[in-house]
Protein backbone atom coordinates (compact mmCIF):
# COMPACT_ATOMS: atom_id res chain seq x y z
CA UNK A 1 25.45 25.13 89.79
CA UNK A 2 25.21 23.38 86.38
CA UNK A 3 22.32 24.22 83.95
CA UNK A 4 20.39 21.36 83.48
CA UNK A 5 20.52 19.42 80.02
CA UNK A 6 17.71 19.35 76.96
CA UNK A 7 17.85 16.19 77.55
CA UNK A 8 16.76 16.21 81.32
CA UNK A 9 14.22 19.71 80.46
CA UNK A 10 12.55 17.27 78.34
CA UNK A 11 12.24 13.89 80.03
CA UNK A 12 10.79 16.25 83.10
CA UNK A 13 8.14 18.49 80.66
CA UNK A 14 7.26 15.30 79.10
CA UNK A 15 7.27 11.56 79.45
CA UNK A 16 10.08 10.65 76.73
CA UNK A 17 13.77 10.50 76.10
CA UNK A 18 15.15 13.08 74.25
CA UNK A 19 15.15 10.63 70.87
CA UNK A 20 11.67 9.60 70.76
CA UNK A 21 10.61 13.30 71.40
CA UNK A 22 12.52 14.21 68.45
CA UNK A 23 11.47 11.18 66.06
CA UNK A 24 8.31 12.36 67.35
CA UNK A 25 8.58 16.48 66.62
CA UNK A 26 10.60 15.43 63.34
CA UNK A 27 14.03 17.06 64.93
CA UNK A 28 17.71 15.99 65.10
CA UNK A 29 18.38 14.76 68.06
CA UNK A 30 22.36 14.15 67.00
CA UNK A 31 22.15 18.11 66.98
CA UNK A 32 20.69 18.87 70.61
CA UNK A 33 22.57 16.45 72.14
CA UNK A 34 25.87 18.29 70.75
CA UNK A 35 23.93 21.74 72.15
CA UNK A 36 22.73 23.39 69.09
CA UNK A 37 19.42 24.60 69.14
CA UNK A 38 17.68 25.38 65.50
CA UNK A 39 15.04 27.83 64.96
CA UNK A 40 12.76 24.93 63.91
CA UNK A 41 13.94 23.18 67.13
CA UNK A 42 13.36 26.06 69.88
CA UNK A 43 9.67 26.67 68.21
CA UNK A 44 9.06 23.19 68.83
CA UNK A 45 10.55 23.07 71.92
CA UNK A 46 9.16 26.48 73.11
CA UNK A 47 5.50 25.40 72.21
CA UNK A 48 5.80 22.68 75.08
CA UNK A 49 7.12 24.58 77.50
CA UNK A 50 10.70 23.59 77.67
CA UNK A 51 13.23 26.75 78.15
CA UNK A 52 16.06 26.80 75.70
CA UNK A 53 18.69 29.77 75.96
């Protein structure tokens, strides 16, 4: 069973696409959809609820 993407965590948490979450949280999105996670990035991610190993 695959682990589901950032990309999919996110769209289901919230109501955007990965990009205009990250335009709108002031991340790189280039970076999580390659699969690296910044400190900055797992805060912000963290703080609404989405799960990031």
């Amino acid at each position: 069973m695959k682990k589901p993407t950032i990309a999919k965590l996110v769209k289901s948490k919230t109501k955007y696409d990965l990009k205009g979450y990250c335009e709108m949280r002031g991340l790189s999105h280039l970076s999580l959809y390659k699969g690296y996670v910044a400190k900055k990035a797992r805060k912000v991610l963290e703080r609404d609820g989405i799960k990031v190993a």
